[in-house]
Protein backbone atom coordinates (compact mmCIF):
# COMPACT_ATOMS: atom_id res chain seq x y z
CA UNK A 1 -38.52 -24.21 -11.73
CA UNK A 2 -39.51 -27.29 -13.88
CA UNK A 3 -41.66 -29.94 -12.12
CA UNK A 4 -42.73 -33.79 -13.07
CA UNK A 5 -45.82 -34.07 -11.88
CA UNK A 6 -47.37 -34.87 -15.02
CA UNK A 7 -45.01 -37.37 -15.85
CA UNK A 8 -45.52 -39.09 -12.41
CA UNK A 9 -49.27 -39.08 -13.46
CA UNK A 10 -48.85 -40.63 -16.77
CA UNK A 11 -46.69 -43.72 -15.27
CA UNK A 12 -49.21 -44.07 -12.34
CA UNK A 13 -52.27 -43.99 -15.28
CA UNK A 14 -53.71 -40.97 -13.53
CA UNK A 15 -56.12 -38.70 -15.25
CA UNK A 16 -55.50 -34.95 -14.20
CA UNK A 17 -59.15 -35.06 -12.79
CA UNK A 18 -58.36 -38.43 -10.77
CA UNK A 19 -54.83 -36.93 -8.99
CA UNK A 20 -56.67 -33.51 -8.69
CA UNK A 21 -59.66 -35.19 -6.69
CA UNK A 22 -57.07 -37.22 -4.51
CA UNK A 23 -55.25 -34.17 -3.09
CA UNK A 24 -58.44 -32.16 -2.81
CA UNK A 25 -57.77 -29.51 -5.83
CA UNK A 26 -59.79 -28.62 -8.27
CA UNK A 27 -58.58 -30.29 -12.44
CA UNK A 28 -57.68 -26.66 -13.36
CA UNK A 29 -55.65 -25.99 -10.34
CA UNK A 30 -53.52 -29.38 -11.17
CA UNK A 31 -53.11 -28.43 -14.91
CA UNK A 32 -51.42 -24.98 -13.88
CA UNK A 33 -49.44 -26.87 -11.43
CA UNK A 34 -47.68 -29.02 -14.34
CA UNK A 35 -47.74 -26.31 -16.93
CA UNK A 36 -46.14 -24.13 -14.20
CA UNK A 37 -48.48 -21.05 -14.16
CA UNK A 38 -48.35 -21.00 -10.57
CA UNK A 39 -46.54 -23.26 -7.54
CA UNK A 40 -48.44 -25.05 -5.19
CA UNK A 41 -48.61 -24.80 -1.53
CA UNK A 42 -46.51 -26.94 0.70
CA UNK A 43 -49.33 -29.11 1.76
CA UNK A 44 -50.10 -30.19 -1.88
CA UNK A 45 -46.39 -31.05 -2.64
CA UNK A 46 -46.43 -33.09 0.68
CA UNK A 47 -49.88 -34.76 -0.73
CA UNK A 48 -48.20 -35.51 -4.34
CA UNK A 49 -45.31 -36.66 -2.31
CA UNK A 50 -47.42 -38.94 -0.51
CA UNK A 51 -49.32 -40.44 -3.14
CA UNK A 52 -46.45 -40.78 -5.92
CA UNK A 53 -44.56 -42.36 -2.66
CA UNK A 54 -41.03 -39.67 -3.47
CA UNK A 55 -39.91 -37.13 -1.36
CA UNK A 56 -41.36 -33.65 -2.00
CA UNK A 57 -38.04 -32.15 -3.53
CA UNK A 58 -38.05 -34.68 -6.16
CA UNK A 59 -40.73 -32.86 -7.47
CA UNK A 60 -39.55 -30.31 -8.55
CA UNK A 61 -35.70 -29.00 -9.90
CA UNK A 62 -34.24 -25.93 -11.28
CA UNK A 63 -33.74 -26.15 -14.99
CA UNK A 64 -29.73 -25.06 -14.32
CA UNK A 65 -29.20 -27.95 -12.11
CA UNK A 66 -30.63 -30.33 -14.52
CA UNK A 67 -29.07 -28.95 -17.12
CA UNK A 68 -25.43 -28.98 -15.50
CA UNK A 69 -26.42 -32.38 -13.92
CA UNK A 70 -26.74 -33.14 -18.24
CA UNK A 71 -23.87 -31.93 -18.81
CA UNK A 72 -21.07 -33.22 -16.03
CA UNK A 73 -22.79 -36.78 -16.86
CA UNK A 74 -22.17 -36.08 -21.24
CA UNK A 75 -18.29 -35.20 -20.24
């Protein structure tokens, strides 16, 4: 499971520090988030939700679906 929470950061001009201190992690918690080392809890999806303004299952996608999702839109 693939997630773009570090792409949301760079268009919002977010440090990793900044978006960690606004959903009340620590800067190393965030960084394993994006670099998906481990998945966060339901209450921080809903909190990057909220502050990126998407629903929480935009967050994050299944690298099969995106890649089929590639593919039916190449055909």
């Amino acid at each position: 499971m693939r997630n773009i929470i570090k792409v949301l950061r760079a268009q919002n001009n977010l440090t990793q520090e900044e978006l960690a201190q606004k959903i009340g992690i620590s800067r190393q918690a965030l960084s394993n988030i994006e670099n998906n080392k481990v998945q966060p809890s339901g209450k921080v999806v809903i909190k990057i939700a909220n502050i990126f303004g998407i629903p929480a299952e935009q967050i994050f996608f299944e690298d099969d679906v995106m890649h089929a999702e590639h593919k039916t839109e190449t055909v």
